[in-house]
PDB file of N, CA and C in Angstrom:
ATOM      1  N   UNK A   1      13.953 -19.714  -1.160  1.00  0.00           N
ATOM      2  CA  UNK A   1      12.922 -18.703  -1.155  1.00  0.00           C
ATOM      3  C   UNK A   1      12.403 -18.449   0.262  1.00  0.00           C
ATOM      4  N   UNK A   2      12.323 -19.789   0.893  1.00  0.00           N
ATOM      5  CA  UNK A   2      11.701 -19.685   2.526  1.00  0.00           C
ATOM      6  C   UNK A   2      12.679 -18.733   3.560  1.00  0.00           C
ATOM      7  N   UNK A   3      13.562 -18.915   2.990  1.00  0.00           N
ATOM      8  CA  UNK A   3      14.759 -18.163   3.979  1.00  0.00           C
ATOM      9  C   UNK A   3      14.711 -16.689   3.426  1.00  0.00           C
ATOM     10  N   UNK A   4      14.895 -16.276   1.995  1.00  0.00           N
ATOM     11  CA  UNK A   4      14.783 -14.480   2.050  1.00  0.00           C
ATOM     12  C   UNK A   4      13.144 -14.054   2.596  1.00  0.00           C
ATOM     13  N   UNK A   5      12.195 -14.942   2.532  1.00  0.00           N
ATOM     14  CA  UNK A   5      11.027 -14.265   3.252  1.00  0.00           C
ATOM     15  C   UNK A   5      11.197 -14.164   4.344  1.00  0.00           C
ATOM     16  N   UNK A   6      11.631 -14.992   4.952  1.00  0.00           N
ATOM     17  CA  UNK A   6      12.380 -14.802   6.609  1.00  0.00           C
ATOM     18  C   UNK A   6      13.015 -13.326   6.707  1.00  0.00           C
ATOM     19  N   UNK A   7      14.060 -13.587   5.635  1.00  0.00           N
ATOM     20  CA  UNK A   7      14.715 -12.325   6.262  1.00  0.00           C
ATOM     21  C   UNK A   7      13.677 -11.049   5.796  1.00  0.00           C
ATOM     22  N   UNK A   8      13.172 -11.139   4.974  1.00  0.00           N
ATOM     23  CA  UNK A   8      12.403  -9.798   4.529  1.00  0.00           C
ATOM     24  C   UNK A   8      11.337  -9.540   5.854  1.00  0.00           C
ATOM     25  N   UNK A   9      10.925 -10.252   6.347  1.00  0.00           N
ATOM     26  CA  UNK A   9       9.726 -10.254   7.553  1.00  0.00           C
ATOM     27  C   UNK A   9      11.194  -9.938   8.912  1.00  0.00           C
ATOM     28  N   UNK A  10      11.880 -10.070   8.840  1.00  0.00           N
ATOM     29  CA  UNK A  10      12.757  -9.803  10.021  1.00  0.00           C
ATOM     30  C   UNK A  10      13.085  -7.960   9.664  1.00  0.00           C
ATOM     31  N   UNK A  11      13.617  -8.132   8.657  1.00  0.00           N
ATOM     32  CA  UNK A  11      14.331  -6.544   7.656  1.00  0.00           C
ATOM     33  C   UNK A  11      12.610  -5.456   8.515  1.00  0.00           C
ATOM     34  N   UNK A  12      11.474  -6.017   7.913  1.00  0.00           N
ATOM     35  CA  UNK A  12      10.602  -5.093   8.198  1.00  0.00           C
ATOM     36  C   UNK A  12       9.494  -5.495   9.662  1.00  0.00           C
ATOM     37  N   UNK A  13      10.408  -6.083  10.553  1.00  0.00           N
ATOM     38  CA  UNK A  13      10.161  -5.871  12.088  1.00  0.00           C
ATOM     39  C   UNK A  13       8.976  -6.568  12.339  1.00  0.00           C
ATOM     40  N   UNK A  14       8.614  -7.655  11.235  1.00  0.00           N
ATOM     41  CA  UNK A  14       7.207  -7.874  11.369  1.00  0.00           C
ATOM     42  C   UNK A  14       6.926  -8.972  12.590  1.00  0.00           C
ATOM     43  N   UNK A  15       7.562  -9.386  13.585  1.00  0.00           N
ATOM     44  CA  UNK A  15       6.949  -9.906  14.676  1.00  0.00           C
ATOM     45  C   UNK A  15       6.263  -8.408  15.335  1.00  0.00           C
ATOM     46  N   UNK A  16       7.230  -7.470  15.549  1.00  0.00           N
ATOM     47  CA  UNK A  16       6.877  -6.601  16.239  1.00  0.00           C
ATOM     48  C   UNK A  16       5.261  -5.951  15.900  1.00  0.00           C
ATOM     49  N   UNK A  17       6.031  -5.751  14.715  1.00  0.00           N
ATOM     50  CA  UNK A  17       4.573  -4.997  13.723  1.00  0.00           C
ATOM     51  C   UNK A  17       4.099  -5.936  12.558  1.00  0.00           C
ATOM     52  N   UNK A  18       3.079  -6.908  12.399  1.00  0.00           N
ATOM     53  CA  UNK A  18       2.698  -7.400  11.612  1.00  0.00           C
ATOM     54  C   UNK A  18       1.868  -7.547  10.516  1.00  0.00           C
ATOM     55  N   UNK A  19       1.227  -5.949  10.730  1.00  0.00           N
ATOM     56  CA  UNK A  19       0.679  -5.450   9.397  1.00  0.00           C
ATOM     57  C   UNK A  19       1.473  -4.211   9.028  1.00  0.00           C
ATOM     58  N   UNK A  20       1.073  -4.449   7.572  1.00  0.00           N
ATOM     59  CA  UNK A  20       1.003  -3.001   6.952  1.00  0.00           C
ATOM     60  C   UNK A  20      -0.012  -2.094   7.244  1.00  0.00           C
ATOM     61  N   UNK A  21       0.089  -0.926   8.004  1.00  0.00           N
ATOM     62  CA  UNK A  21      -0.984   0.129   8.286  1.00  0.00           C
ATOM     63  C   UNK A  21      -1.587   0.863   7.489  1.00  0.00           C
ATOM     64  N   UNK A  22      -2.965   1.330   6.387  1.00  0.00           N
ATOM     65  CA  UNK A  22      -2.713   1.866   5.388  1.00  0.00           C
ATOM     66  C   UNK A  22      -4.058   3.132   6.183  1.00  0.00           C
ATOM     67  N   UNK A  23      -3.619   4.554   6.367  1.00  0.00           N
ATOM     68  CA  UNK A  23      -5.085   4.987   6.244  1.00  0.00           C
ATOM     69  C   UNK A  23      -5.343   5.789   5.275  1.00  0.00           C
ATOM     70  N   UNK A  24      -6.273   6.003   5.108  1.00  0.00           N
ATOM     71  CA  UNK A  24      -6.956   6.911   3.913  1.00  0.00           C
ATOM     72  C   UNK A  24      -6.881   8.506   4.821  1.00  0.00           C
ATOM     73  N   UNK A  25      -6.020   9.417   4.254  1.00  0.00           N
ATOM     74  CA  UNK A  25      -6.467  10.620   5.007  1.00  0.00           C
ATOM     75  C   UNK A  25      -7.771  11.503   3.946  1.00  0.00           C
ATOM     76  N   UNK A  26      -7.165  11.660   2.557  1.00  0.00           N
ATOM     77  CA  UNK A  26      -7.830  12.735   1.763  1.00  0.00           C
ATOM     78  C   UNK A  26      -7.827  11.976   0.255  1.00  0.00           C
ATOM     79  N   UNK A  27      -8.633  12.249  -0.226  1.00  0.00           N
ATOM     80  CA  UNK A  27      -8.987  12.304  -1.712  1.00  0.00           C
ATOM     81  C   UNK A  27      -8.786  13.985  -2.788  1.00  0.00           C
ATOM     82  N   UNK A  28      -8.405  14.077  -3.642  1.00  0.00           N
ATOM     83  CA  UNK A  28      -8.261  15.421  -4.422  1.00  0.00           C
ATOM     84  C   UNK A  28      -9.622  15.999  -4.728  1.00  0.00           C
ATOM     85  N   UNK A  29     -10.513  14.972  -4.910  1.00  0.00           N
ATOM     86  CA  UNK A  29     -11.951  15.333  -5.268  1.00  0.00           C
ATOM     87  C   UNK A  29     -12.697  14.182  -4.752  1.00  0.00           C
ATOM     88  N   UNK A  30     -13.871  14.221  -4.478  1.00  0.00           N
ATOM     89  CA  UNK A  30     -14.802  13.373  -4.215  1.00  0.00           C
ATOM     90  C   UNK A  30     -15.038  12.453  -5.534  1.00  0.00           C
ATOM     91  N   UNK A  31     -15.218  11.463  -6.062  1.00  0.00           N
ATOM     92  CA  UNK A  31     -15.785  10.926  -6.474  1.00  0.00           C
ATOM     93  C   UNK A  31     -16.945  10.744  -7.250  1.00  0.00           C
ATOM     94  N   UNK A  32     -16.916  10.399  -8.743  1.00  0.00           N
ATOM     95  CA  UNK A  32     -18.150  10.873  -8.798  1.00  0.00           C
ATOM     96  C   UNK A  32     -19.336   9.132  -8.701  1.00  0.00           C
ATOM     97  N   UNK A  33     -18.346   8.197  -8.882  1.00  0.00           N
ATOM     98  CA  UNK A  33     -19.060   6.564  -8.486  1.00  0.00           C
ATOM     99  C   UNK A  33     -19.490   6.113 -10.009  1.00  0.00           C
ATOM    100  N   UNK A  34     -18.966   6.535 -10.605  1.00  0.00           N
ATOM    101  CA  UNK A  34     -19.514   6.112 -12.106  1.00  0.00           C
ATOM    102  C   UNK A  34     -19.063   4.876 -12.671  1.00  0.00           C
ATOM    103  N   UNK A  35     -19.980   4.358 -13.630  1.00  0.00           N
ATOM    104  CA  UNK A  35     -19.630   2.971 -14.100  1.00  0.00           C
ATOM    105  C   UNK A  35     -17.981   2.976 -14.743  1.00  0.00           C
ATOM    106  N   UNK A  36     -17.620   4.204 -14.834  1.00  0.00           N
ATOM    107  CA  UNK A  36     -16.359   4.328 -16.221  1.00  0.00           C
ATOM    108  C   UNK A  36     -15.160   4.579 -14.844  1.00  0.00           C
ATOM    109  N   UNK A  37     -14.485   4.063 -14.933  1.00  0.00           N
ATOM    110  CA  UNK A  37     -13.019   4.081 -13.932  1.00  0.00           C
ATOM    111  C   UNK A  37     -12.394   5.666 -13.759  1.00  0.00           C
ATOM    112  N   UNK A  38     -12.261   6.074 -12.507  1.00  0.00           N
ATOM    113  CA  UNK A  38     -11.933   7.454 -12.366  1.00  0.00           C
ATOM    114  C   UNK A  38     -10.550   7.316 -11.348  1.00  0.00           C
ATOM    115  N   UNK A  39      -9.940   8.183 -12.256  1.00  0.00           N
ATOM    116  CA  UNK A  39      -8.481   8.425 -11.653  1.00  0.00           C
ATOM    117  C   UNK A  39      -8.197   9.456 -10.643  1.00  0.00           C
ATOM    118  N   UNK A  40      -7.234   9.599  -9.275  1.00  0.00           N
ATOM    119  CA  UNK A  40      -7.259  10.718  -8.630  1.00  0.00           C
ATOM    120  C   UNK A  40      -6.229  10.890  -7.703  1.00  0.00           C
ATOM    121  N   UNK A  41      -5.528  11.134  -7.083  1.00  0.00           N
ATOM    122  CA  UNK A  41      -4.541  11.365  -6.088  1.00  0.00           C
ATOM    123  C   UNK A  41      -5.477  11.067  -4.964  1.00  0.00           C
ATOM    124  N   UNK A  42      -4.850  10.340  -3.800  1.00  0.00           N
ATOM    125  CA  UNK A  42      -5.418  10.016  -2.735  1.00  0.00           C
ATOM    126  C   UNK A  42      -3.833  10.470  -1.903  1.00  0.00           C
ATOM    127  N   UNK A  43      -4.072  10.847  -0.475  1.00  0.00           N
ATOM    128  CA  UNK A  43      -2.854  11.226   0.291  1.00  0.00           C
ATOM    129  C   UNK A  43      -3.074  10.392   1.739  1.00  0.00           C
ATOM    130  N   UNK A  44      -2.370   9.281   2.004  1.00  0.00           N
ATOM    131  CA  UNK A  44      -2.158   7.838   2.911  1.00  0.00           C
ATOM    132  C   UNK A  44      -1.565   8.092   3.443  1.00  0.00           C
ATOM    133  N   UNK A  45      -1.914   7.495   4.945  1.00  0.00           N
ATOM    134  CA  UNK A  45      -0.740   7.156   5.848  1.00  0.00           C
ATOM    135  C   UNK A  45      -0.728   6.109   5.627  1.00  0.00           C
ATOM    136  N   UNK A  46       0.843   5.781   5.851  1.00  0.00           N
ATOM    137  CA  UNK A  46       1.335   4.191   5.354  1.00  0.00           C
ATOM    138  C   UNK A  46       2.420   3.920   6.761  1.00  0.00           C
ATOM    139  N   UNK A  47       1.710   2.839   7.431  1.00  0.00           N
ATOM    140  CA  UNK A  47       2.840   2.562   9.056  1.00  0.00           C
ATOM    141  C   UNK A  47       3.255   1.068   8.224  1.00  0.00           C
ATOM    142  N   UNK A  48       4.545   0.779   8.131  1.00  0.00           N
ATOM    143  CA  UNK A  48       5.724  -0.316   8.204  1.00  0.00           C
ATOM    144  C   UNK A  48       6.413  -0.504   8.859  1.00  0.00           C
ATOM    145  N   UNK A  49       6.731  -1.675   9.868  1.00  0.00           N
ATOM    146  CA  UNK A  49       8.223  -1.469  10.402  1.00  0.00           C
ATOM    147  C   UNK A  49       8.309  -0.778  11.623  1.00  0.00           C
ATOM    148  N   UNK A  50       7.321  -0.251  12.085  1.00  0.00           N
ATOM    149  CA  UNK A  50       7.231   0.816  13.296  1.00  0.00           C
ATOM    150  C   UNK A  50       6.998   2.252  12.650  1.00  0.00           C
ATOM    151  N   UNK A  51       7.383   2.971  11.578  1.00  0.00           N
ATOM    152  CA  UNK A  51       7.733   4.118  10.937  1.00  0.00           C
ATOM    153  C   UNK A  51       6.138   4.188  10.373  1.00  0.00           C
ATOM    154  N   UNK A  52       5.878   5.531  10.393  1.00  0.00           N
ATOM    155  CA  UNK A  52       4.569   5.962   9.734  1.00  0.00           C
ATOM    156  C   UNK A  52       4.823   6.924   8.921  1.00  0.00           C
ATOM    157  N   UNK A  53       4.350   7.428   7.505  1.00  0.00           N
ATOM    158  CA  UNK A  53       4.845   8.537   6.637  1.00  0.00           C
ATOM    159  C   UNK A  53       3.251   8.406   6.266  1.00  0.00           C
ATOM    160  N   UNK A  54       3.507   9.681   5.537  1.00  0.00           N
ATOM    161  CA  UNK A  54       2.444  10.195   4.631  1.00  0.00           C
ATOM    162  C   UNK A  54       2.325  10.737   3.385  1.00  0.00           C
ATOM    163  N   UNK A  55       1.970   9.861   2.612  1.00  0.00           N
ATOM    164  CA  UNK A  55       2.207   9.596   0.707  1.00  0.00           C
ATOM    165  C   UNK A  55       1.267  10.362  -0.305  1.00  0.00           C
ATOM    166  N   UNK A  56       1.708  10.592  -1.171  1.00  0.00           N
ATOM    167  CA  UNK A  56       0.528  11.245  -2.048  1.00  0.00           C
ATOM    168  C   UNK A  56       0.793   9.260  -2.787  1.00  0.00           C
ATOM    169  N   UNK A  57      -0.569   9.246  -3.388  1.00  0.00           N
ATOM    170  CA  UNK A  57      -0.759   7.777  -4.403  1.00  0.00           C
ATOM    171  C   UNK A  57      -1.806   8.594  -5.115  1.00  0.00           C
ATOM    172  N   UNK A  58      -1.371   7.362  -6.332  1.00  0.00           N
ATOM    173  CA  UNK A  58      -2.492   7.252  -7.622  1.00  0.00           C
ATOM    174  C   UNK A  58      -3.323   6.065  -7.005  1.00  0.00           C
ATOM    175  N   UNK A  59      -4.371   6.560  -6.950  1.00  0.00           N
ATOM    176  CA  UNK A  59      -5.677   6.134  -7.317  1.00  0.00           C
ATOM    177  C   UNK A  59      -6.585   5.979  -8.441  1.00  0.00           C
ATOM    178  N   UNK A  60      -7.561   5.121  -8.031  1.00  0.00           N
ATOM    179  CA  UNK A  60      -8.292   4.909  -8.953  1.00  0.00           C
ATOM    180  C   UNK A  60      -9.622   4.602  -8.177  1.00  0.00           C
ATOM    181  N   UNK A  61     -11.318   4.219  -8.955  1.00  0.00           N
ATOM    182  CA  UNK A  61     -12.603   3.927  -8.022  1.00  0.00           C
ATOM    183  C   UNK A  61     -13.520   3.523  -9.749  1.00  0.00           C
ATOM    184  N   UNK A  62     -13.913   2.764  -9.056  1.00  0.00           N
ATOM    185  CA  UNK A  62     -15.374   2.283 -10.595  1.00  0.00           C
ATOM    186  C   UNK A  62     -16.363   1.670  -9.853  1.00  0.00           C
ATOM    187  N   UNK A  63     -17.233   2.254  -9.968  1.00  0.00           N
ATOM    188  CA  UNK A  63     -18.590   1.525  -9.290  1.00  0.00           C
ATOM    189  C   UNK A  63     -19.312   0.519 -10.360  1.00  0.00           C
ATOM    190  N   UNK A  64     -19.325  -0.252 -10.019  1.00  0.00           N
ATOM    191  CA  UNK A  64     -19.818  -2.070 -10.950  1.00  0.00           C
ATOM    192  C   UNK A  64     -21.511  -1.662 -10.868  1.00  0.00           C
ATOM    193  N   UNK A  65     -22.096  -2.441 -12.034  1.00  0.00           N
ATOM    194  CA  UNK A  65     -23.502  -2.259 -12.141  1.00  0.00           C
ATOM    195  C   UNK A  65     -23.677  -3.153 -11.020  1.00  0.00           C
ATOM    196  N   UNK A  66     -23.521  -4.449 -10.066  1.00  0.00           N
ATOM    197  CA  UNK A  66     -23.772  -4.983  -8.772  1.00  0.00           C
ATOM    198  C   UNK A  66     -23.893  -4.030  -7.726  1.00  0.00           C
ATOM    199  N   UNK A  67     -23.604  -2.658  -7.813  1.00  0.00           N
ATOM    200  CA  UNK A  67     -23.968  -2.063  -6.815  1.00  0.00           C
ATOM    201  C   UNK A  67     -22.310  -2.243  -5.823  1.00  0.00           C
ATOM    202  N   UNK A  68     -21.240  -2.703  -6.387  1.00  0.00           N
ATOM    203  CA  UNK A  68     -19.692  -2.607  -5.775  1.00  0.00           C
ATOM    204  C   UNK A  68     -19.011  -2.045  -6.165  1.00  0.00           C
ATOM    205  N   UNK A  69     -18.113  -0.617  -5.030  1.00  0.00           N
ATOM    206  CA  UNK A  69     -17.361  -0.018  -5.696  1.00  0.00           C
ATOM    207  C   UNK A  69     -16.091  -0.849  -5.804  1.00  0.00           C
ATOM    208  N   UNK A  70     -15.343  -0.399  -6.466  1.00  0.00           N
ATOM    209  CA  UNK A  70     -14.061  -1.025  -6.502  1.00  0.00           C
ATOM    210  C   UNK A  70     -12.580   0.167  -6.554  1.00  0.00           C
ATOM    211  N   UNK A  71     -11.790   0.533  -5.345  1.00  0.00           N
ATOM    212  CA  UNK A  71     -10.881   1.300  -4.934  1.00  0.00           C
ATOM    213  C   UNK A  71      -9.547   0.406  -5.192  1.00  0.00           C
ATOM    214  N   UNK A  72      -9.066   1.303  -5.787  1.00  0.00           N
ATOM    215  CA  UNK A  72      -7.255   0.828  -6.262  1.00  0.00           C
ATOM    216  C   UNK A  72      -6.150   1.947  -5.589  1.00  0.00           C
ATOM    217  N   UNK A  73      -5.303   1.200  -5.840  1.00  0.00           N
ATOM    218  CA  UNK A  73      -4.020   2.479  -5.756  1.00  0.00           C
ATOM    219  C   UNK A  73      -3.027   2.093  -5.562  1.00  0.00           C
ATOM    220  N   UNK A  74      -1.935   2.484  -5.688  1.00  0.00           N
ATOM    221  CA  UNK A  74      -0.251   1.629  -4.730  1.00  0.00           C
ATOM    222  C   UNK A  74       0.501   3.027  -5.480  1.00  0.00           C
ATOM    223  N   UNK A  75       1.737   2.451  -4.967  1.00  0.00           N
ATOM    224  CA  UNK A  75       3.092   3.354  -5.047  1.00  0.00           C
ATOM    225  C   UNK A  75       3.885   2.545  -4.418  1.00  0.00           C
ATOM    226  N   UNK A  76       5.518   2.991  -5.667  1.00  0.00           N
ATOM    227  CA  UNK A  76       6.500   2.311  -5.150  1.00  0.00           C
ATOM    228  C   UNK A  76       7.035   2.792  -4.081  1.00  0.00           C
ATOM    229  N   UNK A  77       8.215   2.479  -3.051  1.00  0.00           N
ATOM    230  CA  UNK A  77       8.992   2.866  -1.907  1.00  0.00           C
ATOM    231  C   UNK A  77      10.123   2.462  -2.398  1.00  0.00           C
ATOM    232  N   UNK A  78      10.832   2.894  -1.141  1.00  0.00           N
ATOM    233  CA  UNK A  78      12.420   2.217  -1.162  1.00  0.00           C
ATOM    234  C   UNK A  78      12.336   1.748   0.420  1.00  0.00           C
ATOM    235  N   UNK A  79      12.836   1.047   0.665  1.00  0.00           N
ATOM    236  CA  UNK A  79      13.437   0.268   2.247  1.00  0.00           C
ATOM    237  C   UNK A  79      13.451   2.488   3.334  1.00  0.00           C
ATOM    238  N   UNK A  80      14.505   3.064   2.559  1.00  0.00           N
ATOM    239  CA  UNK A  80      14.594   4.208   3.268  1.00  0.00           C
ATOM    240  C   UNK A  80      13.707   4.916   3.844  1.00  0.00           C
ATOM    241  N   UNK A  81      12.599   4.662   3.169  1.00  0.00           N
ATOM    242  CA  UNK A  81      11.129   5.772   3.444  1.00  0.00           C
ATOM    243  C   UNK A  81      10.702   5.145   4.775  1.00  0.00           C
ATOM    244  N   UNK A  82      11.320   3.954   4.736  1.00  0.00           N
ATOM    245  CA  UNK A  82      10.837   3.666   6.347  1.00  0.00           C
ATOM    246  C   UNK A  82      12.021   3.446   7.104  1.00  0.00           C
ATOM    247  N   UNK A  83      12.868   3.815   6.620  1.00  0.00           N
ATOM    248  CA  UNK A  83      14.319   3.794   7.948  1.00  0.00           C
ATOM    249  C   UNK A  83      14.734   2.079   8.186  1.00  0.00           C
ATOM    250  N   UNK A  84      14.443   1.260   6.802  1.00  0.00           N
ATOM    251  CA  UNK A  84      14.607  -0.036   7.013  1.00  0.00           C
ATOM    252  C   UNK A  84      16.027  -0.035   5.639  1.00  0.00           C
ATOM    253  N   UNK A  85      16.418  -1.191   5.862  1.00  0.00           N
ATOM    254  CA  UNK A  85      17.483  -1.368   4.861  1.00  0.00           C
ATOM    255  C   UNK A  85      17.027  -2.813   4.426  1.00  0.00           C
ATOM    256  N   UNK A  86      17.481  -3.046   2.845  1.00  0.00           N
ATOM    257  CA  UNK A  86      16.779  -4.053   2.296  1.00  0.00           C
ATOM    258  C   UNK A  86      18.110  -5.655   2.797  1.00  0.00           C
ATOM    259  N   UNK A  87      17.062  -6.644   2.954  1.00  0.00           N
ATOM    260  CA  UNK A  87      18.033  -7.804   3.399  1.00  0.00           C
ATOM    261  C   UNK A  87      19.146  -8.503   2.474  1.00  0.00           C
ATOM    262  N   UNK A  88      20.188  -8.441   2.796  1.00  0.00           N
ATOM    263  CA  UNK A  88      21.399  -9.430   1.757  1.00  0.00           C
ATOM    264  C   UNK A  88      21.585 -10.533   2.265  1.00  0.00           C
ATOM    265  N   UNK A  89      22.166 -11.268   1.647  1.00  0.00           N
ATOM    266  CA  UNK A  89      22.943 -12.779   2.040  1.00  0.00           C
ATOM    267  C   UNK A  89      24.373 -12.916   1.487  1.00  0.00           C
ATOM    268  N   UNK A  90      24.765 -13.674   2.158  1.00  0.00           N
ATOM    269  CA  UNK A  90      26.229 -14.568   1.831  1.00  0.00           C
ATOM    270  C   UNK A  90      27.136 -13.322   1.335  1.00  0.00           C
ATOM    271  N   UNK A  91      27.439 -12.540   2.260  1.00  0.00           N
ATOM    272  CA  UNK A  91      28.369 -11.095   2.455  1.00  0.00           C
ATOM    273  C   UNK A  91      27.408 -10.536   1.483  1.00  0.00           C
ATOM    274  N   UNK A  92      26.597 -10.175   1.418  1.00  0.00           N
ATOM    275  CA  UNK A  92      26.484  -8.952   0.027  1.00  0.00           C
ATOM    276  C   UNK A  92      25.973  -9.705  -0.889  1.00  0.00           C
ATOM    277  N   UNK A  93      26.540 -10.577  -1.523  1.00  0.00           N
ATOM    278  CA  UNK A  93      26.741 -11.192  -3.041  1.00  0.00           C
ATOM    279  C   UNK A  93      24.865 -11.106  -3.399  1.00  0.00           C
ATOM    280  N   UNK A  94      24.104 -11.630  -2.614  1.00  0.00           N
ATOM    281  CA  UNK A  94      22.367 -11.767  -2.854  1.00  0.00           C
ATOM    282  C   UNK A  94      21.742 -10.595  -2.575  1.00  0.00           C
ATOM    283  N   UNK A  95      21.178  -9.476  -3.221  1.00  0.00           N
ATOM    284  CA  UNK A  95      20.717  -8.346  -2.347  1.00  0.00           C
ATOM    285  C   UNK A  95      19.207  -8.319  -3.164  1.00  0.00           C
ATOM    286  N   UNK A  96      18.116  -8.323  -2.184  1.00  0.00           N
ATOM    287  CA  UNK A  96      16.730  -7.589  -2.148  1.00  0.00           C
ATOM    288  C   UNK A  96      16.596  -6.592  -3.444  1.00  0.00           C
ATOM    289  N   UNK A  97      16.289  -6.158  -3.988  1.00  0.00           N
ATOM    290  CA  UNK A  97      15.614  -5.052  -4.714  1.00  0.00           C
ATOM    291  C   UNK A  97      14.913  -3.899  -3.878  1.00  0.00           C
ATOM    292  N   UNK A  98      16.170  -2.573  -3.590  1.00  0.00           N
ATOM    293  CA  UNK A  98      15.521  -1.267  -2.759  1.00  0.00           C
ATOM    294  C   UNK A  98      13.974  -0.946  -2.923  1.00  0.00           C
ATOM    295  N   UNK A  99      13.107  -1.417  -4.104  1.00  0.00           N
ATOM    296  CA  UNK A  99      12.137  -0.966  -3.956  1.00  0.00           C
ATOM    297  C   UNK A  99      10.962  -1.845  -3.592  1.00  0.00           C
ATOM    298  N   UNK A 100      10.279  -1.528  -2.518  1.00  0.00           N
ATOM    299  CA  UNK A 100       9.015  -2.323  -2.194  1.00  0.00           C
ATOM    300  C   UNK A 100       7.602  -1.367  -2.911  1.00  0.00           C
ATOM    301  N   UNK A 101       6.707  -2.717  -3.216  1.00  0.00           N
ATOM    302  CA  UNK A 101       5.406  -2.118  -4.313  1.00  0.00           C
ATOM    303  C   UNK A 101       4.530  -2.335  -3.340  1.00  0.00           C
ATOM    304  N   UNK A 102       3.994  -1.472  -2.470  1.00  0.00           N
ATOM    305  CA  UNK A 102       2.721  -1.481  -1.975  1.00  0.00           C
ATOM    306  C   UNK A 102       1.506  -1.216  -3.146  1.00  0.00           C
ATOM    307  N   UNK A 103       0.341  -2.156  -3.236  1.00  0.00           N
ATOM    308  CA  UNK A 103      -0.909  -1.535  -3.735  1.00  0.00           C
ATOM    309  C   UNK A 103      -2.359  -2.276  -3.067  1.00  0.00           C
ATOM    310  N   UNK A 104      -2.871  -1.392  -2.628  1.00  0.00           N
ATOM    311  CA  UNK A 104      -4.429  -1.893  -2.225  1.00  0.00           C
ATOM    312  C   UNK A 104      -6.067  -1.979  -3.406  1.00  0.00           C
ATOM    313  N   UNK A 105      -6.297  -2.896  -2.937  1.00  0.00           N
ATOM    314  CA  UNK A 105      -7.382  -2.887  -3.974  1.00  0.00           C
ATOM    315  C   UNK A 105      -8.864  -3.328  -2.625  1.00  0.00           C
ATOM    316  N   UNK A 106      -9.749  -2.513  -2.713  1.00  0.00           N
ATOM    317  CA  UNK A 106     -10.754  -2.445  -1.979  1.00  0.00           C
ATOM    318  C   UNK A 106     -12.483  -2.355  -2.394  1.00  0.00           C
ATOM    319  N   UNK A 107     -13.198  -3.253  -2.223  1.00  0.00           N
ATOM    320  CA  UNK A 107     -14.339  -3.461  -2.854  1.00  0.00           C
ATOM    321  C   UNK A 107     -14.775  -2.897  -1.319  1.00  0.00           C
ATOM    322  N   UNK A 108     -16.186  -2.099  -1.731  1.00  0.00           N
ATOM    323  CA  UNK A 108     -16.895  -1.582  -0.808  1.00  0.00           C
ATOM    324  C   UNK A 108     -17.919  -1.128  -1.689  1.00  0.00           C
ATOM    325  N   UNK A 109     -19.249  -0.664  -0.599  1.00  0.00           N
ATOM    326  CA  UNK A 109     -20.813  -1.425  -1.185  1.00  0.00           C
ATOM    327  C   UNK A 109     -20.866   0.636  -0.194  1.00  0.00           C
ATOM    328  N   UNK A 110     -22.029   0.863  -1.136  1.00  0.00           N
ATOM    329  CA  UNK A 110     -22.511   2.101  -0.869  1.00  0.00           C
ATOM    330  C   UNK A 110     -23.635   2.189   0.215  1.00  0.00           C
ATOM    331  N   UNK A 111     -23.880   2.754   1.283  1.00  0.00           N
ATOM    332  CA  UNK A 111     -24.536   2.680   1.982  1.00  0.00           C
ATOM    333  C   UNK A 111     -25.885   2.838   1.638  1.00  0.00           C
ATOM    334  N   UNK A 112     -27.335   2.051   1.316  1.00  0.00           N
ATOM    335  CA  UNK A 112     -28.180   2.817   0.495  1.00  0.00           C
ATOM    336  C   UNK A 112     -29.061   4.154   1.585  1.00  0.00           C
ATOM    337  N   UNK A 113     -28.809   3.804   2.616  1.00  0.00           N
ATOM    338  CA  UNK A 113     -29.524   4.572   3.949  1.00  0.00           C
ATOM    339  C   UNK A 113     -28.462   6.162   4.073  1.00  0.00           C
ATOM    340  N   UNK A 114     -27.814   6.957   3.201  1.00  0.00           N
ATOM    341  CA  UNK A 114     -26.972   7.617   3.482  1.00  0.00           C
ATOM    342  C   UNK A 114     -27.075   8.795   2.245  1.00  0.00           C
TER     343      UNK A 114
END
């Protein structure tokens, strides 16, 4: 197992680049912060690997009676979307799964001064 994480962190350049970059550009609608879970297209930049693209994702947001929102979302990829190819072993015979599952999950607190 220690060795395909190796190669998967080599496959996606991660000395070079060691995070995943995620930004938030746009939301479809604002939000309305409600206790009941609201669904929505959000449109991300996503940097891997050196390569930066820009995704439509499903989203999601529920604001908790604590006063915490709570932000979701992911989407699958393939190795291609970032110009990476997925890692094999022992000629071929072991191969990665083309698709990588990015998803973020983000708790954030409402400004009450705003």
């Amino acid at each position: 197992m220690q060795l395909m994480t190796h190669d998967f962190g080599k496959t996606i350049k991660a000395r070079e680049y060691p995070f995943i970059v995620i930004d938030f550009i746009s939301f479809e609608r604002v939000p309305v912060y409600a206790c009941s879970e609201e669904r929505f297209k959000g449109k991300l930049k996503i940097s891997l690997g050196g390569i930066t693209n820009v995704f439509d994702v499903d989203c999601s947001i529920e604001a908790r009676s604590n006063g915490l929102i709570h932000l979701k979302g992911g989407r699958n990829f393939v190795f291609s979307d970032f110009k990476l190819q997925a890692p094999t072993r022992m000629m071929g015979m072991v191969k990665v799964n083309e698709t990588l599952d990015v998803n973020f999950h983000l708790i954030l607190k409402l400004d009450p001064n705003s």
